[in-house]
PDB file of N, CA and C in Angstrom:
ATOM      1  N   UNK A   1       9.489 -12.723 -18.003  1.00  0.00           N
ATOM      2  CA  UNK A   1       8.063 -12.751 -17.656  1.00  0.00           C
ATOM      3  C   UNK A   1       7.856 -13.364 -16.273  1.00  0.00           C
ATOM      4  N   UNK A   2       8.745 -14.201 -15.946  1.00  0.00           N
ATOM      5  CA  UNK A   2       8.801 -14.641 -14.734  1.00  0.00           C
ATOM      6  C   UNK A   2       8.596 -13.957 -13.798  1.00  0.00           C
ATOM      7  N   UNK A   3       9.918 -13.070 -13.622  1.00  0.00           N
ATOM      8  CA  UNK A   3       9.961 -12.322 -12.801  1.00  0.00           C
ATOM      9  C   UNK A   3       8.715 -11.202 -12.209  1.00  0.00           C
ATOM     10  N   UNK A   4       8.393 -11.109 -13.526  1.00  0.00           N
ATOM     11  CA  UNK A   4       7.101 -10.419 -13.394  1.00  0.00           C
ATOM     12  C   UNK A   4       6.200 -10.097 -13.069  1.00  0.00           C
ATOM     13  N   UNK A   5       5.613 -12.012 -12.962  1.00  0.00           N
ATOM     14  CA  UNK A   5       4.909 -12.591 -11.973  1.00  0.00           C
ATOM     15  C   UNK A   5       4.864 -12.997 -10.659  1.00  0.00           C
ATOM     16  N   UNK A   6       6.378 -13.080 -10.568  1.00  0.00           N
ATOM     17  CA  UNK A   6       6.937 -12.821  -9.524  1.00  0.00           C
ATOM     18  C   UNK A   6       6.856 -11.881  -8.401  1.00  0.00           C
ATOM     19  N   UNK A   7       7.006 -10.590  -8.672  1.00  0.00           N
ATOM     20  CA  UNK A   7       6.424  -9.719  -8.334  1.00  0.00           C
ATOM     21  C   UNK A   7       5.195  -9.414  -8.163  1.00  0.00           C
ATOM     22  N   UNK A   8       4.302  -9.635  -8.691  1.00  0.00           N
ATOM     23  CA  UNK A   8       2.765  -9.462  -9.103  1.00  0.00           C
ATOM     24  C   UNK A   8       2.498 -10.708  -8.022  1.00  0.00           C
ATOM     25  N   UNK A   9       2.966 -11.391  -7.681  1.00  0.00           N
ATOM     26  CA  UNK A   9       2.198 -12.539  -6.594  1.00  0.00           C
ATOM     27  C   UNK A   9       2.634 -11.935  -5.319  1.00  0.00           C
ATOM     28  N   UNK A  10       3.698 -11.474  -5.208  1.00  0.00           N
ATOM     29  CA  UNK A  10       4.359 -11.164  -3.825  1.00  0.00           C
ATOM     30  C   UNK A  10       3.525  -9.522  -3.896  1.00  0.00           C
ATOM     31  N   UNK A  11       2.751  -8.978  -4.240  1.00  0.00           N
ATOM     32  CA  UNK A  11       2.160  -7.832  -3.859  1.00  0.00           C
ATOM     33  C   UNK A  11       0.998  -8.414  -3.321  1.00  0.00           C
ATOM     34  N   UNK A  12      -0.100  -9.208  -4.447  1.00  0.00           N
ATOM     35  CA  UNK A  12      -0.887 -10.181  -4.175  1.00  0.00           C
ATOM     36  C   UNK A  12      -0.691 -10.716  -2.889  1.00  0.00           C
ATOM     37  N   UNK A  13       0.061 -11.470  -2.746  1.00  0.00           N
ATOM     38  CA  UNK A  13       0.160 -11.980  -1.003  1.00  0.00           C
ATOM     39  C   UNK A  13       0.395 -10.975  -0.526  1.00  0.00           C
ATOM     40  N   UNK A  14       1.103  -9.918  -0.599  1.00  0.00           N
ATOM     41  CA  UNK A  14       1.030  -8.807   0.883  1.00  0.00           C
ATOM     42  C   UNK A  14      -0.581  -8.323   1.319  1.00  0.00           C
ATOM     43  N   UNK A  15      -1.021  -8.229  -0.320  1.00  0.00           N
ATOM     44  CA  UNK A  15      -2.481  -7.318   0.091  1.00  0.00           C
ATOM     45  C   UNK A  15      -3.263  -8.545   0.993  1.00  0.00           C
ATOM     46  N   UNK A  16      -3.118  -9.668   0.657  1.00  0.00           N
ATOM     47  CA  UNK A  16      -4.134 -10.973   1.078  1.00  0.00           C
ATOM     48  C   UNK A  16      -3.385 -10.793   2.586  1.00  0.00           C
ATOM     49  N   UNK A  17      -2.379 -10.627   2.813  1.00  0.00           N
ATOM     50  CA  UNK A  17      -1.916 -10.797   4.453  1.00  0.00           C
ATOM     51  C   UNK A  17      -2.507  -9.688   5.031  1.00  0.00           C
ATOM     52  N   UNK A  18      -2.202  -8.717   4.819  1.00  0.00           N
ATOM     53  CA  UNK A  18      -2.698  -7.663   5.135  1.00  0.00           C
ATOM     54  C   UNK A  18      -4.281  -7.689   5.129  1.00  0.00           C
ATOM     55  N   UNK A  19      -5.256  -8.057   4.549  1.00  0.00           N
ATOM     56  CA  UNK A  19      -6.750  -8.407   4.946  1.00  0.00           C
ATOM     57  C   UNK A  19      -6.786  -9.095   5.631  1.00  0.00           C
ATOM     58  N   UNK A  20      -6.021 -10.268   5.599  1.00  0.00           N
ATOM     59  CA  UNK A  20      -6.203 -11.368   6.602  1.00  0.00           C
ATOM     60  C   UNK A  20      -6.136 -10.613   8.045  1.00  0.00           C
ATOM     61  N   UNK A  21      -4.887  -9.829   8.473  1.00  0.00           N
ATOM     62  CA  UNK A  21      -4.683  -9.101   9.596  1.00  0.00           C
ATOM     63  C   UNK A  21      -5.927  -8.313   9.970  1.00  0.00           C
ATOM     64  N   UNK A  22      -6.318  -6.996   8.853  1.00  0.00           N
ATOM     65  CA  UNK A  22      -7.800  -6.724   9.170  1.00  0.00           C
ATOM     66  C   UNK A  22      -8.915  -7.177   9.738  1.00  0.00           C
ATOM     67  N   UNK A  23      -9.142  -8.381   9.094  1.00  0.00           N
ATOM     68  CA  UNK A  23     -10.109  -8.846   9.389  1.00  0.00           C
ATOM     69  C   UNK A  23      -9.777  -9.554  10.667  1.00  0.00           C
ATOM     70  N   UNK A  24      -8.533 -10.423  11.457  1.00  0.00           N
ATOM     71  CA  UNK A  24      -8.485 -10.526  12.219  1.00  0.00           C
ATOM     72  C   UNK A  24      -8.133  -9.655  13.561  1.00  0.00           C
ATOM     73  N   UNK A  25      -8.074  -8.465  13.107  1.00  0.00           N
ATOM     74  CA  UNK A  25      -8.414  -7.444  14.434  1.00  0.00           C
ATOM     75  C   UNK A  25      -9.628  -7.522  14.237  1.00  0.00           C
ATOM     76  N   UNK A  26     -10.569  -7.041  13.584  1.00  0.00           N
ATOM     77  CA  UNK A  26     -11.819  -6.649  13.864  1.00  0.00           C
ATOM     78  C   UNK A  26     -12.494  -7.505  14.269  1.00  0.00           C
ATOM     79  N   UNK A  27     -12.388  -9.022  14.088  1.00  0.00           N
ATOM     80  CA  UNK A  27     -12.736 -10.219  14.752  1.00  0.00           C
ATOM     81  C   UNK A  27     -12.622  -9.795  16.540  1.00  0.00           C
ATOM     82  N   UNK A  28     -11.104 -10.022  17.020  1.00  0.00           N
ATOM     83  CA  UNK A  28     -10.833  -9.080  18.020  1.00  0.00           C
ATOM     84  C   UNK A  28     -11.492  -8.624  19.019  1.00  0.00           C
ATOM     85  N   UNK A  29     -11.746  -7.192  18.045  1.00  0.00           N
ATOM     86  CA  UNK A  29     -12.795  -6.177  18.437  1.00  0.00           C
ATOM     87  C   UNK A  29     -14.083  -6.258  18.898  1.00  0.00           C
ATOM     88  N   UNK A  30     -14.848  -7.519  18.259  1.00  0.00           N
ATOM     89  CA  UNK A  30     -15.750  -7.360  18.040  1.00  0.00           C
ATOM     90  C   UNK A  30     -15.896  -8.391  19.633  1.00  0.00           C
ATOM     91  N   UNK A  31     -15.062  -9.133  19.638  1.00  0.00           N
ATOM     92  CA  UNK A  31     -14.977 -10.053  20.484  1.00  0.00           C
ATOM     93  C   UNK A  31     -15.032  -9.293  21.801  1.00  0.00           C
ATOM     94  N   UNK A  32     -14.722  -8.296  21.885  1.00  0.00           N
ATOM     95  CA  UNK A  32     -14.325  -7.620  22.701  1.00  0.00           C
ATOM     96  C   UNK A  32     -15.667  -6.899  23.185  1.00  0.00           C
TER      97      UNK A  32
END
């Protein structure tokens, strides 16, 4: 079950990095 979760957090953090990145281009952008 561990592992499981394991997995399931490390997707979780990719998607959260990946918004984080989004949102900091469009910050960016906007700056721009």
């Amino acid at each position: 079950m561990r592992a499981f979760t394991n997995i399931l957090d490390a997707k979780v953090r990719r998607k959260i990095i990946d918004l984080a990145k989004a949102l900091s281009e469009e910050d960016q952008t906007n700056k721009l």
